[in-house]
PDB file of N, CA and C in Angstrom:
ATOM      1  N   UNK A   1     -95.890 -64.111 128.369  1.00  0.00           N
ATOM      2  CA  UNK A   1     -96.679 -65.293 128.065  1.00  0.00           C
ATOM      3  C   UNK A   1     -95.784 -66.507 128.255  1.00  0.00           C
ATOM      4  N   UNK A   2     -96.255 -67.488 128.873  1.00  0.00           N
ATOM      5  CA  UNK A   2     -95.637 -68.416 129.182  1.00  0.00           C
ATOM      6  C   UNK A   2     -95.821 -69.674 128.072  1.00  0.00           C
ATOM      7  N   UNK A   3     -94.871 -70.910 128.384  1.00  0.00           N
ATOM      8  CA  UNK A   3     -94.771 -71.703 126.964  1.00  0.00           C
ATOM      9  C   UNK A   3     -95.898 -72.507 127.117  1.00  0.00           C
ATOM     10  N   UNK A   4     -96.573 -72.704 128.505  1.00  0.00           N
ATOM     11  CA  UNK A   4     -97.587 -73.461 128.737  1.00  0.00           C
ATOM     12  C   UNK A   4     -98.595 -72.825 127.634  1.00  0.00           C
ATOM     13  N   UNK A   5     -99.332 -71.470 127.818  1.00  0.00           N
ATOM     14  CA  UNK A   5    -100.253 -71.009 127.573  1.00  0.00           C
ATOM     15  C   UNK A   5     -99.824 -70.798 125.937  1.00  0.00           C
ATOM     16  N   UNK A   6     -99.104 -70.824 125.536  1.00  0.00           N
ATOM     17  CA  UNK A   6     -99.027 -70.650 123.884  1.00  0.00           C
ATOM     18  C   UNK A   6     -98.939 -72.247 123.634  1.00  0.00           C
ATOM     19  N   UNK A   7     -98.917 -73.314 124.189  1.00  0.00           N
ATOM     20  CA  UNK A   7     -98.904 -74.453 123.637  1.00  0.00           C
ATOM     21  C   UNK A   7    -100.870 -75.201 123.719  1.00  0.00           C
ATOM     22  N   UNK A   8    -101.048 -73.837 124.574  1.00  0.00           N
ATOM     23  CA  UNK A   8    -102.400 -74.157 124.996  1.00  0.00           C
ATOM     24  C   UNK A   8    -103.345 -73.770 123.656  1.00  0.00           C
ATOM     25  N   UNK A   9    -102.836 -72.392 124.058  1.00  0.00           N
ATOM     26  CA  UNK A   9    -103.682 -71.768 122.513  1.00  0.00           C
ATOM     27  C   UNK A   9    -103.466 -72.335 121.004  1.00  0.00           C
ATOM     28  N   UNK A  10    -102.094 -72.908 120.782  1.00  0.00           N
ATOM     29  CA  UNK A  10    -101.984 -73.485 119.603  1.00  0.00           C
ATOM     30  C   UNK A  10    -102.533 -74.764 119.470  1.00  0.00           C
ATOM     31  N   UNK A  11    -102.899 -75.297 120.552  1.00  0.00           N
ATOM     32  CA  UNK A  11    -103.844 -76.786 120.013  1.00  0.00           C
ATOM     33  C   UNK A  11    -105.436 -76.035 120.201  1.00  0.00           C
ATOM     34  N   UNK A  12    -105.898 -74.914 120.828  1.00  0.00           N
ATOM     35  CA  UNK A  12    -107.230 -74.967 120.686  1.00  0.00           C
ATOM     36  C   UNK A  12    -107.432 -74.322 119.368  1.00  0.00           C
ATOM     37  N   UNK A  13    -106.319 -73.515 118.622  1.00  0.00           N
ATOM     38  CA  UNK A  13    -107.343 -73.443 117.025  1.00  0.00           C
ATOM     39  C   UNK A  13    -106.868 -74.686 116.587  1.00  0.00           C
ATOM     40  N   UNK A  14    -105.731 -75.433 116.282  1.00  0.00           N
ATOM     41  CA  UNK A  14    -106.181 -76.567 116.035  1.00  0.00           C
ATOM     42  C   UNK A  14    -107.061 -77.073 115.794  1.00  0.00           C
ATOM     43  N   UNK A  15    -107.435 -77.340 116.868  1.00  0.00           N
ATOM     44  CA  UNK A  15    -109.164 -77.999 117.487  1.00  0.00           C
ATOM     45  C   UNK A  15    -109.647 -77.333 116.812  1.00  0.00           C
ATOM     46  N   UNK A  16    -110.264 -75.876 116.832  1.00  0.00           N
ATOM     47  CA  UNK A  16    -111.209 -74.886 116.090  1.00  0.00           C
ATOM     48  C   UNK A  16    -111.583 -75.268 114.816  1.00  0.00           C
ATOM     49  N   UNK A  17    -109.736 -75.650 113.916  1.00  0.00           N
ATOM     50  CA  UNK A  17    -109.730 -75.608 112.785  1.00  0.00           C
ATOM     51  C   UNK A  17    -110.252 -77.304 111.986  1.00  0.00           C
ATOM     52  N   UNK A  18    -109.836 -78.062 112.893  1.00  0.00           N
ATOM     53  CA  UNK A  18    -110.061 -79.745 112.872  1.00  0.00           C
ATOM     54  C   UNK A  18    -111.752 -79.704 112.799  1.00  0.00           C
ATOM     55  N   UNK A  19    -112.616 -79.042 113.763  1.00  0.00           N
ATOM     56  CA  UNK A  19    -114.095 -79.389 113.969  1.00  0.00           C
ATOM     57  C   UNK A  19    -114.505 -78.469 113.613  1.00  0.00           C
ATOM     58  N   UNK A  20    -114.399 -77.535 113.035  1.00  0.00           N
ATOM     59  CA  UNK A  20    -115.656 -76.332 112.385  1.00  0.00           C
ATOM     60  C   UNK A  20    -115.164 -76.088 110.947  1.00  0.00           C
ATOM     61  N   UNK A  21    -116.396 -75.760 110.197  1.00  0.00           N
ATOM     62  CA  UNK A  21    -115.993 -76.147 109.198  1.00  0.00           C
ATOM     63  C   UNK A  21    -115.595 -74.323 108.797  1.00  0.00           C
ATOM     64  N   UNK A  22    -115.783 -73.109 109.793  1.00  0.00           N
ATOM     65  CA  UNK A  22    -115.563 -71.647 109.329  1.00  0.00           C
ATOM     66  C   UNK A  22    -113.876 -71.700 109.839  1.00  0.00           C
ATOM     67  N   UNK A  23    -112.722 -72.988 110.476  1.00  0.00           N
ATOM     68  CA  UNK A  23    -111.857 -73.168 110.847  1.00  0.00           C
ATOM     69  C   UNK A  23    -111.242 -73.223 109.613  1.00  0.00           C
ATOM     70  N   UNK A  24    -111.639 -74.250 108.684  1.00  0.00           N
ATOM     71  CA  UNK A  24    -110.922 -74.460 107.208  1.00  0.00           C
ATOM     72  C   UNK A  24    -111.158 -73.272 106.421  1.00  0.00           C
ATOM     73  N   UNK A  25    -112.286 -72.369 106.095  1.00  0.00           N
ATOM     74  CA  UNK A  25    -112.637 -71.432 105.790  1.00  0.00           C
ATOM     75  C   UNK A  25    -111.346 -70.511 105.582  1.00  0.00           C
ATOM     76  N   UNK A  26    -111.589 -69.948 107.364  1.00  0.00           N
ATOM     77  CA  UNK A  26    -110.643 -68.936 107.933  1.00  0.00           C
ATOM     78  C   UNK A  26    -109.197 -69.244 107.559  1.00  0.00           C
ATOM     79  N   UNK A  27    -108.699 -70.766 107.391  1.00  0.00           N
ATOM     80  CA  UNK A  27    -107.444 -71.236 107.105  1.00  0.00           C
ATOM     81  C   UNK A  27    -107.242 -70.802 105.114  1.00  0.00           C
ATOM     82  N   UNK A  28    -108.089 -71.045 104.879  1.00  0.00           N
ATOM     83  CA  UNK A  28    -108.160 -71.071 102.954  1.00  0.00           C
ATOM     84  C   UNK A  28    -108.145 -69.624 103.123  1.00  0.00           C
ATOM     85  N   UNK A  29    -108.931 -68.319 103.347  1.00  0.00           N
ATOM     86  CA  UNK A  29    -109.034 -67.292 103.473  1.00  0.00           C
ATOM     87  C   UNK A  29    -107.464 -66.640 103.696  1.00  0.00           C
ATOM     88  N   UNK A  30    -107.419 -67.303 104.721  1.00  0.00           N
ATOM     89  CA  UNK A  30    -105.358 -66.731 105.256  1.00  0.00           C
ATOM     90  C   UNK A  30    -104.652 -66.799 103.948  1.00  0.00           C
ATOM     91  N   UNK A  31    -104.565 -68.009 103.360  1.00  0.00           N
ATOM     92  CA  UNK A  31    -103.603 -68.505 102.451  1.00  0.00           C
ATOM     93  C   UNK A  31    -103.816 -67.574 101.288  1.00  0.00           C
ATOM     94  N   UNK A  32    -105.339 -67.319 101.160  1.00  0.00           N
ATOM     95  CA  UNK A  32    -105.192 -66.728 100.145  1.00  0.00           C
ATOM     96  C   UNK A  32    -104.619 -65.212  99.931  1.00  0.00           C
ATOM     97  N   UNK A  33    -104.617 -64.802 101.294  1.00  0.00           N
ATOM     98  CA  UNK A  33    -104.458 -63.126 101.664  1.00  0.00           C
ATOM     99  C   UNK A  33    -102.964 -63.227 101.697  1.00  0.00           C
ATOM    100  N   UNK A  34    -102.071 -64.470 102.154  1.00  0.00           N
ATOM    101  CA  UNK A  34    -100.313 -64.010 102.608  1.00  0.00           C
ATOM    102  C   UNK A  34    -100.068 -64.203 100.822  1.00  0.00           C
ATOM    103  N   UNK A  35    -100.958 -65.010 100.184  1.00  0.00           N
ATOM    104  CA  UNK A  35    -100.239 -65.668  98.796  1.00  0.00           C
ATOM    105  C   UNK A  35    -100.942 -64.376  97.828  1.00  0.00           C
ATOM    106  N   UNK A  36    -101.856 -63.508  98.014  1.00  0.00           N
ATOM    107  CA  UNK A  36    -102.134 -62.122  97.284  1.00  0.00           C
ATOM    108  C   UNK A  36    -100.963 -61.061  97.843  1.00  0.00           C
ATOM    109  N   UNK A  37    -100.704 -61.088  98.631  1.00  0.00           N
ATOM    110  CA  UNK A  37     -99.608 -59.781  99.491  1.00  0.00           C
ATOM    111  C   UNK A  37     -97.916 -60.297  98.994  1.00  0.00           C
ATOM    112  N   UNK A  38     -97.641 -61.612  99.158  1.00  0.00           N
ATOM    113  CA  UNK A  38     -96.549 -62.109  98.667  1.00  0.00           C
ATOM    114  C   UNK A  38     -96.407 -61.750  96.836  1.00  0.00           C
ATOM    115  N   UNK A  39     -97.337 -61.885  96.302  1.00  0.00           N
ATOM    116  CA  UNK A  39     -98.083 -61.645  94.794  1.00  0.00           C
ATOM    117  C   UNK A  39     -97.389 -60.439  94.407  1.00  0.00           C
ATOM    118  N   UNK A  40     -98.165 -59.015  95.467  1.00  0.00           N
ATOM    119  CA  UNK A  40     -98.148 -57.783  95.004  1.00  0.00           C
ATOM    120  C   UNK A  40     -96.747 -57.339  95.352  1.00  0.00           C
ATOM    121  N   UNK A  41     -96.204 -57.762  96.438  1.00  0.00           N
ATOM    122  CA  UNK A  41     -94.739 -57.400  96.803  1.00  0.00           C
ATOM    123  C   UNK A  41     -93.838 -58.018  95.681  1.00  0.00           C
ATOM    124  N   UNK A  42     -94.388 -58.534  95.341  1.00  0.00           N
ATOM    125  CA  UNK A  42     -93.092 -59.354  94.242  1.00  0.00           C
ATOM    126  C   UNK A  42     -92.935 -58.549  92.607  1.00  0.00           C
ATOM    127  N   UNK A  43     -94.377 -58.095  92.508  1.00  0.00           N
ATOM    128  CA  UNK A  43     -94.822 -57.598  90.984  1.00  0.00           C
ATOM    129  C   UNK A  43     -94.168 -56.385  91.420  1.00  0.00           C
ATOM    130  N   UNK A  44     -94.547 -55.664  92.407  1.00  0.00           N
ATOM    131  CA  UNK A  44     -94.177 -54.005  92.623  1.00  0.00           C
ATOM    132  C   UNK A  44     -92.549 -54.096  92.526  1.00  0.00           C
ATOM    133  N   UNK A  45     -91.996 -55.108  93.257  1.00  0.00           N
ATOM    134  CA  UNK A  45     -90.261 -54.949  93.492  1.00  0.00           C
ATOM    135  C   UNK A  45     -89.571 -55.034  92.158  1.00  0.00           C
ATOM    136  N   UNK A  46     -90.412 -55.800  91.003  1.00  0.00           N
ATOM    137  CA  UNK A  46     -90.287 -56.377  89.564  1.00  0.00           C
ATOM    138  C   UNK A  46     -90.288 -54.997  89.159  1.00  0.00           C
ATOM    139  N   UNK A  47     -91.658 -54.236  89.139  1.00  0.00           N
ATOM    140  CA  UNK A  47     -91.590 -53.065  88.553  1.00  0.00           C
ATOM    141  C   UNK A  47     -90.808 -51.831  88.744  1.00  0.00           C
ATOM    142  N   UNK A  48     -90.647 -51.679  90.231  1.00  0.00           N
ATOM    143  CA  UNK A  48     -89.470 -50.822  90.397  1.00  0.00           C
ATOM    144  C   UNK A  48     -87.862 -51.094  90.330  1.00  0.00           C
ATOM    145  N   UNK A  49     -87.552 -52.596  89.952  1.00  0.00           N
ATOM    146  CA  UNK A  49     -86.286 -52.566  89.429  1.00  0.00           C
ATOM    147  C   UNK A  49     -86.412 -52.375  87.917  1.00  0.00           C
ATOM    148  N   UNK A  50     -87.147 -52.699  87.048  1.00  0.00           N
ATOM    149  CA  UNK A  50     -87.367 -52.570  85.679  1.00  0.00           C
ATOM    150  C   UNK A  50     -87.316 -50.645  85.843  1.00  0.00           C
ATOM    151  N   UNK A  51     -87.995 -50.502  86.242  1.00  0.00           N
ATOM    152  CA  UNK A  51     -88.320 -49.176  86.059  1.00  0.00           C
ATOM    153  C   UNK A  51     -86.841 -47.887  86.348  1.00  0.00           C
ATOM    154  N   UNK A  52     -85.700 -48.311  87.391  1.00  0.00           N
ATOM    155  CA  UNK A  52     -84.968 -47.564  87.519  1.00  0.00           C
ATOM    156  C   UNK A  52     -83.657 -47.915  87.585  1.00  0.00           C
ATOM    157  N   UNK A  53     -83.335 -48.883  85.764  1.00  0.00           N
ATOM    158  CA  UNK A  53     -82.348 -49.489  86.280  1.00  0.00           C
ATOM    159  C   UNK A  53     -81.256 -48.956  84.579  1.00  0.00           C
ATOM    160  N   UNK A  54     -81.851 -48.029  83.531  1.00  0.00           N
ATOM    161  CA  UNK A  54     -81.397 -47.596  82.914  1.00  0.00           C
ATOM    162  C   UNK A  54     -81.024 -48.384  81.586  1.00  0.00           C
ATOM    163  N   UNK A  55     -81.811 -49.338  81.212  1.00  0.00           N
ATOM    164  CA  UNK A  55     -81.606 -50.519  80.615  1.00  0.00           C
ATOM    165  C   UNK A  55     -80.562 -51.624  81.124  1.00  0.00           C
ATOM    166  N   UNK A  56     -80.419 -51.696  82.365  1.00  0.00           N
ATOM    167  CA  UNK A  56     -79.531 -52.776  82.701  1.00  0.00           C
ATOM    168  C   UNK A  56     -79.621 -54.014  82.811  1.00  0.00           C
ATOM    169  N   UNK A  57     -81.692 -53.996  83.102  1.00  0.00           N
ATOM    170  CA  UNK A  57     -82.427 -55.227  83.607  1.00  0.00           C
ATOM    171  C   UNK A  57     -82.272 -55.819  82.134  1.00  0.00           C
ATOM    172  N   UNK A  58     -82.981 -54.779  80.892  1.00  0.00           N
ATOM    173  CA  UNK A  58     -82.904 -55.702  79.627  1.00  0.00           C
ATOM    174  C   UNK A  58     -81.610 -56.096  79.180  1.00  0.00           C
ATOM    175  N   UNK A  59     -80.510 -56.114  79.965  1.00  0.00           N
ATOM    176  CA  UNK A  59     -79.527 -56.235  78.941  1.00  0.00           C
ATOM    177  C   UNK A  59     -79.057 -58.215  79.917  1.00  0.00           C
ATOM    178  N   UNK A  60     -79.503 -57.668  81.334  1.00  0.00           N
ATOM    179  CA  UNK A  60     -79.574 -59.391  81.723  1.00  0.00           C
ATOM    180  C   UNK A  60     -79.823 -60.104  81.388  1.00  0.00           C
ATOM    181  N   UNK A  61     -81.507 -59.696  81.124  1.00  0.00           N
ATOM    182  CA  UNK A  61     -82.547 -60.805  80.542  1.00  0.00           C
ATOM    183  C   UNK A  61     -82.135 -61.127  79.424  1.00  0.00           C
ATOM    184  N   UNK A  62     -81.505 -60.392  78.616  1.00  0.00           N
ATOM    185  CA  UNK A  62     -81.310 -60.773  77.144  1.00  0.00           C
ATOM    186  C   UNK A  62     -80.424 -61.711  77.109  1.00  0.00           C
ATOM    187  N   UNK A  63     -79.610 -61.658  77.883  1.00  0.00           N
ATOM    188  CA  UNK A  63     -78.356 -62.479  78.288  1.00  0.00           C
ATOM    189  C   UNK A  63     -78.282 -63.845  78.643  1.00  0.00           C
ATOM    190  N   UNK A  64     -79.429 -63.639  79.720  1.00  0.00           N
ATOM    191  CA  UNK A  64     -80.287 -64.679  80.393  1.00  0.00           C
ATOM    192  C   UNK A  64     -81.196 -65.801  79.542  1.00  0.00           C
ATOM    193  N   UNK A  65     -81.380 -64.746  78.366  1.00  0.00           N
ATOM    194  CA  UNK A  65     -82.355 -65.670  77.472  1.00  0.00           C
ATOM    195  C   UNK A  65     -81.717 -66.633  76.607  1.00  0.00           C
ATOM    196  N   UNK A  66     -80.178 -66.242  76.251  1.00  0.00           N
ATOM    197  CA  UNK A  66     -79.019 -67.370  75.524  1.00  0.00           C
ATOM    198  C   UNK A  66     -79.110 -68.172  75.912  1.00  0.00           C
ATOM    199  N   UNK A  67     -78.921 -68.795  77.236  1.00  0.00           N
ATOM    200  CA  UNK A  67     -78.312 -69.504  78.169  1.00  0.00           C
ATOM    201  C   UNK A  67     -79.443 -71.159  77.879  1.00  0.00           C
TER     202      UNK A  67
END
């Protein structure tokens, strides 16, 4: 793919997204799907360090909580 044709395609959703109103939609929709997936990756990585760390996490936080 050439730089022409990706500079092409990135102004026509642009455009898509500027004049239709299923453009803003589709844009709010995205945000909400990377900012739910960013969400669950973060809670799960939370839970599996809590979960296999032998009380080490509570002894941070506790630590953490002086400060």
């Amino acid at each position: 793919m050439n730089h022409e044709s990706v500079n092409a395609g990135t102004a026509a959703l642009g455009l898509l997204m500027v004049a239709t109103p299923i453009g803003w939609v589709g844009l709010i929709i995205g945000g909400v799907v990377v900012a739910g997936a960013a969400a669950t990756a973060s809670i799960t990585t939370n839970n599996i360090v809590k979960g296999k760390n032998g009380g080490l996490y509570d002894q941070i936080m506790a630590r953490l909580s002086l400060l």
